[in-house]
N, C-alpha and C. Protein backbone atom coordinates (compact mmCIF):
# COMPACT_ATOMS: atom_id res chain seq x y z
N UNK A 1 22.14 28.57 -62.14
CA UNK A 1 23.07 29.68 -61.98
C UNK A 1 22.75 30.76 -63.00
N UNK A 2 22.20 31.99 -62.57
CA UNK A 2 22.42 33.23 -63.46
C UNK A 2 23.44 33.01 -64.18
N UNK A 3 23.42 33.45 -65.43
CA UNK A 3 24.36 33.26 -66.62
C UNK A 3 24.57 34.53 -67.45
N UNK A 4 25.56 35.83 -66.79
CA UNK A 4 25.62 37.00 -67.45
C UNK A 4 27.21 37.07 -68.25
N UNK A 5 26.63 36.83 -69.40
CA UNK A 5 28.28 36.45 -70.41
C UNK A 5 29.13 38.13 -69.79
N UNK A 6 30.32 37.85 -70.09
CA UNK A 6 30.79 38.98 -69.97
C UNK A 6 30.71 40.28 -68.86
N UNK A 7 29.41 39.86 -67.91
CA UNK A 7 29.51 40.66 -66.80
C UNK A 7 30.38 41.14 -65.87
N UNK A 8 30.19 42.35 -65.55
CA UNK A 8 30.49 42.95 -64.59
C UNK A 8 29.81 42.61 -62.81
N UNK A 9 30.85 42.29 -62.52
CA UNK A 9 29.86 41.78 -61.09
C UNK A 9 31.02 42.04 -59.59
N UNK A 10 29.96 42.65 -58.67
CA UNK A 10 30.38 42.68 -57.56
C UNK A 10 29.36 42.06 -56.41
N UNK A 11 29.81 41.39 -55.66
CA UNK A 11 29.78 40.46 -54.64
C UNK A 11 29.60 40.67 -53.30
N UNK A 12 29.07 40.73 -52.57
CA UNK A 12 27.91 40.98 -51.23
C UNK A 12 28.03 39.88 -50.78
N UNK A 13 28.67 39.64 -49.27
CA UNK A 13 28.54 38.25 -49.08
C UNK A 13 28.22 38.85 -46.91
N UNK A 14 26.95 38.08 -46.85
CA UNK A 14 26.54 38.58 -45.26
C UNK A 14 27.11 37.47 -44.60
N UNK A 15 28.51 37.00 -44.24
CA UNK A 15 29.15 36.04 -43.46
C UNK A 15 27.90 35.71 -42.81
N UNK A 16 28.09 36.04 -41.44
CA UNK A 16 26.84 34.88 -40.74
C UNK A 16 25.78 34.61 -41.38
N UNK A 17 25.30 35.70 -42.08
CA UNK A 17 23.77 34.67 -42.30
C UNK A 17 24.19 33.74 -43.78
N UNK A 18 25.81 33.49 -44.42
CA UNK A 18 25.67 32.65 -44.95
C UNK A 18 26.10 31.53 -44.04
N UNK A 19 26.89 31.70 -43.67
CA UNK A 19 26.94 30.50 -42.53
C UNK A 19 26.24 29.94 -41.81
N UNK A 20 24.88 30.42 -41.49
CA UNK A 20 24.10 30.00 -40.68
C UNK A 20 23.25 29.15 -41.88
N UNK A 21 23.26 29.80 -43.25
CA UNK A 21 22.30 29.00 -43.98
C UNK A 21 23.20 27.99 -44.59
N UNK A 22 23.93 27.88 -44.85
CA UNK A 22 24.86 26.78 -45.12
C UNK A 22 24.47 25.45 -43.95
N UNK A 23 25.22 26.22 -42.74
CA UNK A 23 25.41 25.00 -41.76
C UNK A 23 23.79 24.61 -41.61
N UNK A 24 22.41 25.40 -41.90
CA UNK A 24 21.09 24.71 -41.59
C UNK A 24 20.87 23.66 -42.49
N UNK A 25 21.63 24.01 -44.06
CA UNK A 25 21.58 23.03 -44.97
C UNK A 25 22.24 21.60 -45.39
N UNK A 26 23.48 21.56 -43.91
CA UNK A 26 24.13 20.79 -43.28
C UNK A 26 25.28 20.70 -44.19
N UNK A 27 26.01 21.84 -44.70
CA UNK A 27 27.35 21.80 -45.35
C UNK A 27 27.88 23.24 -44.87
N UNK A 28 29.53 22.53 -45.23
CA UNK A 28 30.77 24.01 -44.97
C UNK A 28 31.04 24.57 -46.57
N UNK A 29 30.95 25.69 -47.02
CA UNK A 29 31.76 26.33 -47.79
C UNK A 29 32.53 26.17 -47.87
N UNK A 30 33.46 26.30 -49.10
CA UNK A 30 34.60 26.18 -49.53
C UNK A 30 34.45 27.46 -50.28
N UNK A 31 34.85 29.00 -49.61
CA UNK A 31 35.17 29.68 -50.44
C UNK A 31 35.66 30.20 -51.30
N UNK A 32 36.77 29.84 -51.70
CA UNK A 32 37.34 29.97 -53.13
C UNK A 32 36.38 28.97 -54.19
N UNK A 33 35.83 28.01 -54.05
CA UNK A 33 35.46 27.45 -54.84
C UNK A 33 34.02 28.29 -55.18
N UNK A 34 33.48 28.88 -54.24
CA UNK A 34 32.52 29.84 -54.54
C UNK A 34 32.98 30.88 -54.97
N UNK A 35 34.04 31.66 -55.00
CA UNK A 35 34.11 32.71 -55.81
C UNK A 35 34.97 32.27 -56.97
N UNK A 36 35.30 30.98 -57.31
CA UNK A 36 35.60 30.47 -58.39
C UNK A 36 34.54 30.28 -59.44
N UNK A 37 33.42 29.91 -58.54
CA UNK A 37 31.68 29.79 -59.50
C UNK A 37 31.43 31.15 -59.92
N UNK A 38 31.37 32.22 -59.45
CA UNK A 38 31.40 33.07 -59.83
C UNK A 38 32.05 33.91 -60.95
N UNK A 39 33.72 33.73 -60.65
CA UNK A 39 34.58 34.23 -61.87
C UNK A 39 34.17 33.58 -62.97
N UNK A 40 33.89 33.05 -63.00
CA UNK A 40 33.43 31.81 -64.63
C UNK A 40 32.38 32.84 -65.62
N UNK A 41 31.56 33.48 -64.36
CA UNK A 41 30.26 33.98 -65.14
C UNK A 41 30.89 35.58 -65.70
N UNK A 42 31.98 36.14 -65.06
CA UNK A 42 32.43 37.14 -66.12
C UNK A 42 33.27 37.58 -65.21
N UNK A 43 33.53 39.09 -64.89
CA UNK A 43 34.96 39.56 -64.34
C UNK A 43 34.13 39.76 -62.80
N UNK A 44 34.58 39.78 -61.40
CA UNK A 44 34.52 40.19 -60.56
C UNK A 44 34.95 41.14 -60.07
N UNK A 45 34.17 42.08 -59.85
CA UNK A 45 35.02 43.59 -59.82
C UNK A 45 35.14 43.75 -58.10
N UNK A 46 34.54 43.95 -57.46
CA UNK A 46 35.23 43.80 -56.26
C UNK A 46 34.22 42.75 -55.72
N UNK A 47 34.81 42.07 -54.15
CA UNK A 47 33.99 41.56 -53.22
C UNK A 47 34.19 41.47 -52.06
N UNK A 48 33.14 41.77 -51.68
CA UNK A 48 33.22 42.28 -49.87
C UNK A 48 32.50 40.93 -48.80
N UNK A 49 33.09 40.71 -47.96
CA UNK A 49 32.15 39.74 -47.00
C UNK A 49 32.14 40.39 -45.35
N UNK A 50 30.96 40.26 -45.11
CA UNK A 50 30.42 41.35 -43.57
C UNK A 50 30.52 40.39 -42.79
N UNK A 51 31.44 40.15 -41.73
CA UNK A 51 31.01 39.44 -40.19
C UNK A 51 31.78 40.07 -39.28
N UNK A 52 31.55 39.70 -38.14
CA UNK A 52 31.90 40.32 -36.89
C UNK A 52 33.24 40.32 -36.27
N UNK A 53 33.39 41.81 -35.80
CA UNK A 53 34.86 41.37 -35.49
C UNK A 53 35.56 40.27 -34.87
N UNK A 54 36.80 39.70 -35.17
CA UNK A 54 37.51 38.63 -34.71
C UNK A 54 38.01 39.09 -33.26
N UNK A 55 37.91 39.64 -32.41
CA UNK A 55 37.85 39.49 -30.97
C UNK A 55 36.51 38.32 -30.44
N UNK A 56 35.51 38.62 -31.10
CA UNK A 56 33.98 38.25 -30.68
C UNK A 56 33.97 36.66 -31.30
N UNK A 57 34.75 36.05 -31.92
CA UNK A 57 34.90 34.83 -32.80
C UNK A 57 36.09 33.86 -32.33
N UNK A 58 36.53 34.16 -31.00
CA UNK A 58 37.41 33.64 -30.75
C UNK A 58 37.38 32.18 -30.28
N UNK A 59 38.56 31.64 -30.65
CA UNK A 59 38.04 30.26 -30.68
C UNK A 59 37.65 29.47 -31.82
N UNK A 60 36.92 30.31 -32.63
CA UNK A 60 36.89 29.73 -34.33
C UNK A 60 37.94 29.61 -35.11
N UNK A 61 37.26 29.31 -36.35
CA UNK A 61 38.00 29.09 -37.27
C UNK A 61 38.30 30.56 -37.94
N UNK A 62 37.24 31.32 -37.67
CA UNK A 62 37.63 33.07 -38.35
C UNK A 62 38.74 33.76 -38.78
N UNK A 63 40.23 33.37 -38.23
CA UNK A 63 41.24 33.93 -38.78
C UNK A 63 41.68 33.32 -40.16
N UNK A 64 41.55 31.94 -40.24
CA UNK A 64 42.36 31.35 -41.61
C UNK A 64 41.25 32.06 -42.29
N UNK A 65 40.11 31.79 -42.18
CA UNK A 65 38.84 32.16 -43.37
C UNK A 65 39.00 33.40 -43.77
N UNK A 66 38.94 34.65 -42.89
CA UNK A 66 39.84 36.07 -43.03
C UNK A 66 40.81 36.12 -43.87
N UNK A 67 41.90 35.74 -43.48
CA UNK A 67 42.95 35.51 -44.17
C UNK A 67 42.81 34.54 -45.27
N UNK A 68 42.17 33.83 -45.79
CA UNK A 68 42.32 33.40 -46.91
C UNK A 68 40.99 33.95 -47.90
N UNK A 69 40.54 34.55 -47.65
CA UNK A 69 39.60 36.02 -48.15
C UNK A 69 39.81 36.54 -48.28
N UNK A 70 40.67 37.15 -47.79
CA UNK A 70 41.53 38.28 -48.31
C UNK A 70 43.21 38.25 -49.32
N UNK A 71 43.24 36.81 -49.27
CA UNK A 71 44.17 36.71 -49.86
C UNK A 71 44.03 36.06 -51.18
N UNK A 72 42.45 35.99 -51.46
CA UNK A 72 41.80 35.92 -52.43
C UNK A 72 41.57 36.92 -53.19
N UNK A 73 41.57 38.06 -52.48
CA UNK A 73 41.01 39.30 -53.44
C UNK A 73 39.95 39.94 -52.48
N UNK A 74 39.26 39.57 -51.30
CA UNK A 74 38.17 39.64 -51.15
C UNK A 74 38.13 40.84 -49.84
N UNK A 75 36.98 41.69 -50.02
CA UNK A 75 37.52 42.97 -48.73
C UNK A 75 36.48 42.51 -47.85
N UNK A 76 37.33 42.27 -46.35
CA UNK A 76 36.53 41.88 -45.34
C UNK A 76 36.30 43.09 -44.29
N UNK A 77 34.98 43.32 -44.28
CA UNK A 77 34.10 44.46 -43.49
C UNK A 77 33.89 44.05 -42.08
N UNK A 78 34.59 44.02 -40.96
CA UNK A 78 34.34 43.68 -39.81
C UNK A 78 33.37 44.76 -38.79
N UNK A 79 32.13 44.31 -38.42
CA UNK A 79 31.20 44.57 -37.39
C UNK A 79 31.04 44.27 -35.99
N UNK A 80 31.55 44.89 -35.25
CA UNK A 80 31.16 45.21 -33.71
C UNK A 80 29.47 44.26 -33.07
N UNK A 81 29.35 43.34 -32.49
CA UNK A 81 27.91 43.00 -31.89
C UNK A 81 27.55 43.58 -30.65
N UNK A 82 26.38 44.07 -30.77
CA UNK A 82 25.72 44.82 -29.21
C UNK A 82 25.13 43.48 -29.14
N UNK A 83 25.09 43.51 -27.51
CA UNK A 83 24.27 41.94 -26.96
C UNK A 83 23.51 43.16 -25.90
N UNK A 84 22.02 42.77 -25.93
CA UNK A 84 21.20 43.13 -24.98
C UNK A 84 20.33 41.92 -24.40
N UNK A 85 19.68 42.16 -23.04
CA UNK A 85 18.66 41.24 -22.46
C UNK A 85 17.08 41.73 -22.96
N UNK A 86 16.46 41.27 -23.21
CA UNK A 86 14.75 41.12 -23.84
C UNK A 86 14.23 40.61 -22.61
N UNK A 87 13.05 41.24 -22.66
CA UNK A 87 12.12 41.72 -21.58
C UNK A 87 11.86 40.50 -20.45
N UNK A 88 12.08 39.48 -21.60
CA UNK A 88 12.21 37.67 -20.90
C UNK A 88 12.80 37.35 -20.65
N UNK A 89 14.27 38.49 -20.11
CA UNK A 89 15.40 37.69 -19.95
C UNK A 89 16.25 37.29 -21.10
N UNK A 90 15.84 36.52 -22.03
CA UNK A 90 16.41 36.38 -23.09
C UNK A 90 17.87 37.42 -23.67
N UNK A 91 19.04 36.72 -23.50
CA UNK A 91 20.40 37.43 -23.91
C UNK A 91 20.09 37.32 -25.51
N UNK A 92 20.00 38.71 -26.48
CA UNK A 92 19.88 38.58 -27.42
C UNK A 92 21.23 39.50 -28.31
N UNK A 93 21.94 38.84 -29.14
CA UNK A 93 23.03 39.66 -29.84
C UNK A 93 22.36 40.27 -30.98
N UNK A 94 22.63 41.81 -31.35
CA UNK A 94 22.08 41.95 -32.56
C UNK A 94 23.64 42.97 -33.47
N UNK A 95 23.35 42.64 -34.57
CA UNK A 95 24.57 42.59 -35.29
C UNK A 95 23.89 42.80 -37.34
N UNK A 96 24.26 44.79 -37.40
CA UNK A 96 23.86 45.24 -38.14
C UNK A 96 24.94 45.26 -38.75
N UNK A 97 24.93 45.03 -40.23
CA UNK A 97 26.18 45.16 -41.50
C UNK A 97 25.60 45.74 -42.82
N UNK A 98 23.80 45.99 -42.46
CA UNK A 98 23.37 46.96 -43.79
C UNK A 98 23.63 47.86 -44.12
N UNK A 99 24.25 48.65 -43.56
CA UNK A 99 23.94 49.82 -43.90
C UNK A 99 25.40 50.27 -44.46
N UNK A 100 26.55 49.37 -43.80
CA UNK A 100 28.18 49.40 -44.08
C UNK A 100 28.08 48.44 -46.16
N UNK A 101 27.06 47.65 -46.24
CA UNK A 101 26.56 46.54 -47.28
C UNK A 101 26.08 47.99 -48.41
N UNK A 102 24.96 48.07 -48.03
CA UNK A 102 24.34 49.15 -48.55
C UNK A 102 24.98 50.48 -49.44
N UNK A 103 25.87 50.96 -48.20
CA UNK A 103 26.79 52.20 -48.77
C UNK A 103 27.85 51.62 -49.89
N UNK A 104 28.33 50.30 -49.60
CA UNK A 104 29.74 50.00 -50.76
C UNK A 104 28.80 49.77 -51.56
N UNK A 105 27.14 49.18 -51.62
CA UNK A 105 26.72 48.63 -53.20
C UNK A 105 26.26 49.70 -54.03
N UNK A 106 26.18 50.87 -53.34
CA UNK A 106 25.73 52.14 -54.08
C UNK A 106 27.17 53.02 -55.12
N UNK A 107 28.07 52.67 -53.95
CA UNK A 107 29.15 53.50 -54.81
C UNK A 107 29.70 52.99 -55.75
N UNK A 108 29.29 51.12 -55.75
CA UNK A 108 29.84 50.63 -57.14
C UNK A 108 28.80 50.36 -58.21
N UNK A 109 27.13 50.95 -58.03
CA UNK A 109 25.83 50.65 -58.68
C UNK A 109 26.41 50.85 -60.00
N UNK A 110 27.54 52.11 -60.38
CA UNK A 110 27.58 52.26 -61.65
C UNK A 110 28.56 52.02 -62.49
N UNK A 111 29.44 51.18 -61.58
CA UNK A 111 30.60 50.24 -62.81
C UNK A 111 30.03 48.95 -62.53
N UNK A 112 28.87 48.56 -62.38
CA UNK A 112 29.23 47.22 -62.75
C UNK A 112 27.62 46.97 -63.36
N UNK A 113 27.41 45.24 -63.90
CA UNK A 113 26.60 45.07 -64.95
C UNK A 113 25.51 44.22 -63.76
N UNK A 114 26.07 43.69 -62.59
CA UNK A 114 25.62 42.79 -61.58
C UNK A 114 26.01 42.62 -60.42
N UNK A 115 24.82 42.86 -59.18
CA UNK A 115 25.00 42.27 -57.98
C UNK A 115 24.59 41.36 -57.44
N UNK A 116 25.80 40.23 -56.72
CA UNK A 116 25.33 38.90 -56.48
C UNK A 116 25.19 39.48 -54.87
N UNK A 117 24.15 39.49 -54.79
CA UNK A 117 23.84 39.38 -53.22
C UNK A 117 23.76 38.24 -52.14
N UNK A 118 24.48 37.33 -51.49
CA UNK A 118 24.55 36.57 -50.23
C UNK A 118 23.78 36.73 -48.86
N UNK A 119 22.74 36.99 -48.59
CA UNK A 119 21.60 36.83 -47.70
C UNK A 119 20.52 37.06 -47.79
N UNK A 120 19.83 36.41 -46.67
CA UNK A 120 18.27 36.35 -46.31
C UNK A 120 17.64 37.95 -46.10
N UNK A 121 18.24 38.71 -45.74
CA UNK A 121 17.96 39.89 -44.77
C UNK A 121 16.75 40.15 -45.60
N UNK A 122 15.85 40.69 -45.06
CA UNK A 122 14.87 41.67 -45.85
C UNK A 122 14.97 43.35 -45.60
N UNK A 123 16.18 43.32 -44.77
CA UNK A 123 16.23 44.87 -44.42
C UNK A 123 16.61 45.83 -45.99
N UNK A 124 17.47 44.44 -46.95
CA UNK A 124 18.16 44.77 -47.94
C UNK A 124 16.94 44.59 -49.07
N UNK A 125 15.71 45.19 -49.06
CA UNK A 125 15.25 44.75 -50.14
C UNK A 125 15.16 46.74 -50.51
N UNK A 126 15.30 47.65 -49.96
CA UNK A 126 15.10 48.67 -50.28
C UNK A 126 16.53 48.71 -51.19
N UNK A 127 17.67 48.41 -50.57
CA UNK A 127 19.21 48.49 -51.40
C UNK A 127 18.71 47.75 -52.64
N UNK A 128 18.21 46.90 -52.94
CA UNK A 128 18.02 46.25 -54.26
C UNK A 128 17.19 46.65 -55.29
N UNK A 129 16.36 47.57 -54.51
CA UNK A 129 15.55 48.18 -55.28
C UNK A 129 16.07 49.51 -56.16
N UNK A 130 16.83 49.72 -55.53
CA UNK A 130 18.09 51.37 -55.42
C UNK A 130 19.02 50.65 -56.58
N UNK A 131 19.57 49.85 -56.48
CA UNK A 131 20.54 49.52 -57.74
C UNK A 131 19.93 48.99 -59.23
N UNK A 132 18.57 48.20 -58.95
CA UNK A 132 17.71 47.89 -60.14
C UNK A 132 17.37 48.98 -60.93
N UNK A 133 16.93 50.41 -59.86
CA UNK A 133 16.52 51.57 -60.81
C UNK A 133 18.37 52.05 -61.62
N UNK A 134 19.08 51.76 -61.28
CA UNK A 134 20.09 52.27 -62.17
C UNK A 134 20.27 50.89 -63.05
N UNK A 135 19.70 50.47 -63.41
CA UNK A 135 19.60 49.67 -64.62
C UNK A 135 21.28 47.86 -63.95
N UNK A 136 21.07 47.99 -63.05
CA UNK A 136 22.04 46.76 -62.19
C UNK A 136 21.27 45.86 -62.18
N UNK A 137 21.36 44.59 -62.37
CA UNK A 137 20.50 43.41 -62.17
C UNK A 137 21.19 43.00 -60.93
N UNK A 138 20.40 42.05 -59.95
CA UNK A 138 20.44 41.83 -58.36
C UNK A 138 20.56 40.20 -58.89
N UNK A 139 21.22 39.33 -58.07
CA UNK A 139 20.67 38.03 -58.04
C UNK A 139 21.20 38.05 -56.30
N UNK A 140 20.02 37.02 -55.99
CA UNK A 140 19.96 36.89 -54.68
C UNK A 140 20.02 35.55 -53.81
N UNK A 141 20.85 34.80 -53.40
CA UNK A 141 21.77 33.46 -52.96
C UNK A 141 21.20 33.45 -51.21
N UNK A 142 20.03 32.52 -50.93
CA UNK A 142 19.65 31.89 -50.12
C UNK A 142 19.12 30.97 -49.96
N UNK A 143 18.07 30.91 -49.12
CA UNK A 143 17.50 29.02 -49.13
C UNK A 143 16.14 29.30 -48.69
N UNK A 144 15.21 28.31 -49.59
CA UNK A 144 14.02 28.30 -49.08
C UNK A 144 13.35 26.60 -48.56
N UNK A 145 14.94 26.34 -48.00
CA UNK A 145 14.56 24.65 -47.93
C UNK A 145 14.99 24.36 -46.31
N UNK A 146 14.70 25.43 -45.50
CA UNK A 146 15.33 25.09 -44.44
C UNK A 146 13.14 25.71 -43.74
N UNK A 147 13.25 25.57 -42.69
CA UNK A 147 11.98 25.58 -42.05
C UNK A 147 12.37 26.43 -40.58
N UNK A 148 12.30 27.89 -40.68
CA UNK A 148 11.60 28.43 -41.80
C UNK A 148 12.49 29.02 -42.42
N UNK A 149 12.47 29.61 -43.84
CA UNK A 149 13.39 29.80 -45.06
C UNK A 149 14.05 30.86 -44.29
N UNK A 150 15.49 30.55 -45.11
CA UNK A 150 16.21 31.74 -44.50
C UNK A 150 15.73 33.29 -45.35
N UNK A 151 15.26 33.05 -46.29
CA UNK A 151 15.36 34.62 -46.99
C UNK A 151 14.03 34.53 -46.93
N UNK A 152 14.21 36.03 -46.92
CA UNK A 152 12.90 37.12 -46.61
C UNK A 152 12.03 36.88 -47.80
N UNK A 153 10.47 36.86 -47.66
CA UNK A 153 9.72 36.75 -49.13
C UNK A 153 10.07 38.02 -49.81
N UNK A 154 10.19 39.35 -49.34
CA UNK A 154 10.64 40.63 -49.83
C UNK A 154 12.08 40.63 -50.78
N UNK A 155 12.92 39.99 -50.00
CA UNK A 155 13.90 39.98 -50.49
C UNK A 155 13.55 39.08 -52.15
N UNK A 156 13.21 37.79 -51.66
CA UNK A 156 13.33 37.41 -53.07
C UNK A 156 12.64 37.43 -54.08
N UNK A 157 11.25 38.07 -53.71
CA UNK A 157 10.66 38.67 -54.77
C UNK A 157 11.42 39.91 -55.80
N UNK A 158 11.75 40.52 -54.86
CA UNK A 158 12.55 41.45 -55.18
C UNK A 158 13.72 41.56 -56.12
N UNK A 159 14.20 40.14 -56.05
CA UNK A 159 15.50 39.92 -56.40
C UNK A 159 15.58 39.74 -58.53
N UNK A 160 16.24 40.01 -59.31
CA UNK A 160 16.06 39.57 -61.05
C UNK A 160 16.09 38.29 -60.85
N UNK A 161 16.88 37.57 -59.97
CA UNK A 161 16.99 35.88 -59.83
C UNK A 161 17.04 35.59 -58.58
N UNK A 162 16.94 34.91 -58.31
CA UNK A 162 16.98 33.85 -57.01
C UNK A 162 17.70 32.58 -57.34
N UNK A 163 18.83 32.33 -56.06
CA UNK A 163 19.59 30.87 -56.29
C UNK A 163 19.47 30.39 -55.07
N UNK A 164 18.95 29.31 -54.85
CA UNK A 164 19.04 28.51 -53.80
C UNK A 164 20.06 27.60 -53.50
N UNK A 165 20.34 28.14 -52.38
CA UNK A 165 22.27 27.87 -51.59
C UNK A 165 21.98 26.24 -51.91
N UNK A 166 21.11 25.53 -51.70
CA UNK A 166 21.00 24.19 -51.81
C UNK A 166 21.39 23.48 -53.03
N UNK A 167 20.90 24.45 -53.65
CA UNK A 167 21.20 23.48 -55.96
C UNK A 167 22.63 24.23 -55.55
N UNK A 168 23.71 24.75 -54.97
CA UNK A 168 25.24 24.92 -55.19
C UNK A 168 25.75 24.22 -54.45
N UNK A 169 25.22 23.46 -53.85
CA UNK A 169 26.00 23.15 -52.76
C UNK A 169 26.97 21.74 -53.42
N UNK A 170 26.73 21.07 -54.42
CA UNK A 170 27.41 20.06 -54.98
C UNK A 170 28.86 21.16 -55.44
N UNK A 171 28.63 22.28 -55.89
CA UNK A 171 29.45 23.34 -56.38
C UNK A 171 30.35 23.72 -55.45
N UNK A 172 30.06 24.25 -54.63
CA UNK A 172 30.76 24.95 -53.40
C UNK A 172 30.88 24.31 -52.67
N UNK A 173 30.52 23.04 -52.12
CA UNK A 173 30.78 22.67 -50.28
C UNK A 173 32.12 22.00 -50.15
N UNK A 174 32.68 21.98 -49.17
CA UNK A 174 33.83 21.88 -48.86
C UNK A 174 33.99 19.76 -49.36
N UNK A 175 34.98 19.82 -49.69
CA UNK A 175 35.39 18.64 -50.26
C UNK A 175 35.78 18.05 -48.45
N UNK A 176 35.58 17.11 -48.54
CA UNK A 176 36.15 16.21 -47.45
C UNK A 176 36.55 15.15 -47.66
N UNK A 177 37.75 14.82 -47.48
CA UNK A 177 39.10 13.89 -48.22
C UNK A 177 38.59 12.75 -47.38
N UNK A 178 38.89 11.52 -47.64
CA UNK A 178 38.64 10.04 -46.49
C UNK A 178 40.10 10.00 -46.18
N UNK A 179 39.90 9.45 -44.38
CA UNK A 179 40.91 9.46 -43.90
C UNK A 179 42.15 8.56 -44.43
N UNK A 180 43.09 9.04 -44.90
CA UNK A 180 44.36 7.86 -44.88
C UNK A 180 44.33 7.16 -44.00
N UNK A 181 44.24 5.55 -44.77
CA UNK A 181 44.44 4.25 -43.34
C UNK A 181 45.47 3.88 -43.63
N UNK A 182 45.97 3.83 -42.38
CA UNK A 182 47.72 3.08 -41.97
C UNK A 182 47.68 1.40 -42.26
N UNK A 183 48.55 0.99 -42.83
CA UNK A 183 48.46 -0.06 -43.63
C UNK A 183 48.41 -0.70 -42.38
N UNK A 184 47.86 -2.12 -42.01
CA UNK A 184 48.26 -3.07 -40.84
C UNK A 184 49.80 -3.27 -40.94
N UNK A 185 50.13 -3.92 -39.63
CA UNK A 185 51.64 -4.73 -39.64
C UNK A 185 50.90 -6.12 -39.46
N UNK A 186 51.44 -6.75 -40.44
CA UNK A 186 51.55 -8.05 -40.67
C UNK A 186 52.24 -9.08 -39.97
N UNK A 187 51.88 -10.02 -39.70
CA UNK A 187 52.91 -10.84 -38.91
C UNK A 187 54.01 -11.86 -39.80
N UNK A 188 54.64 -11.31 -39.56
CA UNK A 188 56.29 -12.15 -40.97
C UNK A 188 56.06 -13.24 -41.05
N UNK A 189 55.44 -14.14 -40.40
CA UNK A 189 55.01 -15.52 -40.04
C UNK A 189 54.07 -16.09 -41.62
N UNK A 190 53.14 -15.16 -41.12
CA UNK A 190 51.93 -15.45 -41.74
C UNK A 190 52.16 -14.79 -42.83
N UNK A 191 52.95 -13.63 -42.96
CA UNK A 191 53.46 -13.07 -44.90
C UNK A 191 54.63 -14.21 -45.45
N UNK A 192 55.37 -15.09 -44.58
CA UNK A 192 56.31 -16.22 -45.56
C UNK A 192 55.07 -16.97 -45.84
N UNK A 193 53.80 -17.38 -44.95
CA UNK A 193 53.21 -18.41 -45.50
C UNK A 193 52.21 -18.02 -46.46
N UNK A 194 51.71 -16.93 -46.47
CA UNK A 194 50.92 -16.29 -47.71
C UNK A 194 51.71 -16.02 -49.24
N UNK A 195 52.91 -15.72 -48.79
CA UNK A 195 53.78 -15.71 -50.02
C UNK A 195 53.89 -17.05 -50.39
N UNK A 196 54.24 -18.01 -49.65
CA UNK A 196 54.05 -19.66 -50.87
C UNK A 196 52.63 -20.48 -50.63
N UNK A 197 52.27 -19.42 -50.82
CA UNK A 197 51.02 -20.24 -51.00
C UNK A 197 50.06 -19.51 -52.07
N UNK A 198 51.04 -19.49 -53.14
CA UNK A 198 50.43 -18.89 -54.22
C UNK A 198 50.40 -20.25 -55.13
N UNK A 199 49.84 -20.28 -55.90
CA UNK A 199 49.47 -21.27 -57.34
C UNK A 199 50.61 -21.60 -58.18
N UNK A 200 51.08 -22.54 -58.39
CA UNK A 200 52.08 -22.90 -59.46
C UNK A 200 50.87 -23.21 -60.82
């Protein structure tokens, strides 16, 4: 984990493509506990997470996660998906949030000390380059353990650090409780005869 005492940091989080690299790495987030890893390392000045509008998500889980993102602190940027057909037929959705990503990380390049960036994209390696020249350090949160890696070689060259979603995942992934088992019913029979048949 990047370790900036006292930093200033704002937060970039590309919903689907963390979700997609999460679920390739075969775990759920627990977001508060991720932006709990975060507050530790200094103040969080704002944080934004990009996914698609909740008409297009229906059926998911997208509203509690919304809502408890935002009731975290966290500003959720909702994006519209165009779906087109490819030349093969192929139904393909494409679903841009750079440039909405891009514009909020510029207007905050100069209050803060750090941007934690959340995706693969390589579209974002020019934005990272744009906040480094104002003296912002980038760290950049993907995976290079999935086949093939989710983040761009651009991107993470690019990046002051690189964290691989995989070494957090003991950190962040969603806790999963074991089910409460319902005690058996006993047969009264067999609990009078287990009861004297203890040891004098």
């Amino acid at each position: 984990m990047a370790d900036y005492p006292a930093s200033r940091t704002a937060l970039f989080i590309d919903g689907l493509n963390f979700h997609a690299t999460s679920r390739a790495l075969g775990f759920d987030v627990d977001h508060k506990r991720f932006l709990r890893q975060f507050a530790s390392q200094g103040s969080i000045l704002r944080a934004f997470y990009y996914t698609r509008t909740i008409e297009e998500q229906e059926g998911s889980s997208v509203r509690p996660l919304i809502d408890g993102l935002a009731y975290n602190g966290v500003t959720v940027v909702t994006k519209p998906t165009k779906e087109f057909v490819e030349a093969n037929g192929r139904r393909k959705v494409k679903y841009r949030m750079a440039v909405d990503l891009a514009v909020d990380a510029m207007e905050l390049a100069d209050q803060v000390d750090q941007i934690v960036l959340v995706s693969g994209d390589g579209n974002l390696r020019a934005l990272v380059q744009a906040v480094q020249r104002r003296g912002v350090r980038v760290t950049v949160i993907s995976t290079l353990a999935t086949q093939p890696a989710m983040v761009a070689d651009e991107l993470r060259r690019q990046a002051d650090v690189f964290i691989d979603l995989v070494d957090l995942r003991q950190k962040i992934g969603r806790i999963v409780l074991a089910p409460r088992v319902r005690p058996s019913v006993r047969n009264p029979a067999v609990n009078e005869l287990s009861d004297n048949c203890t040891e004098s």
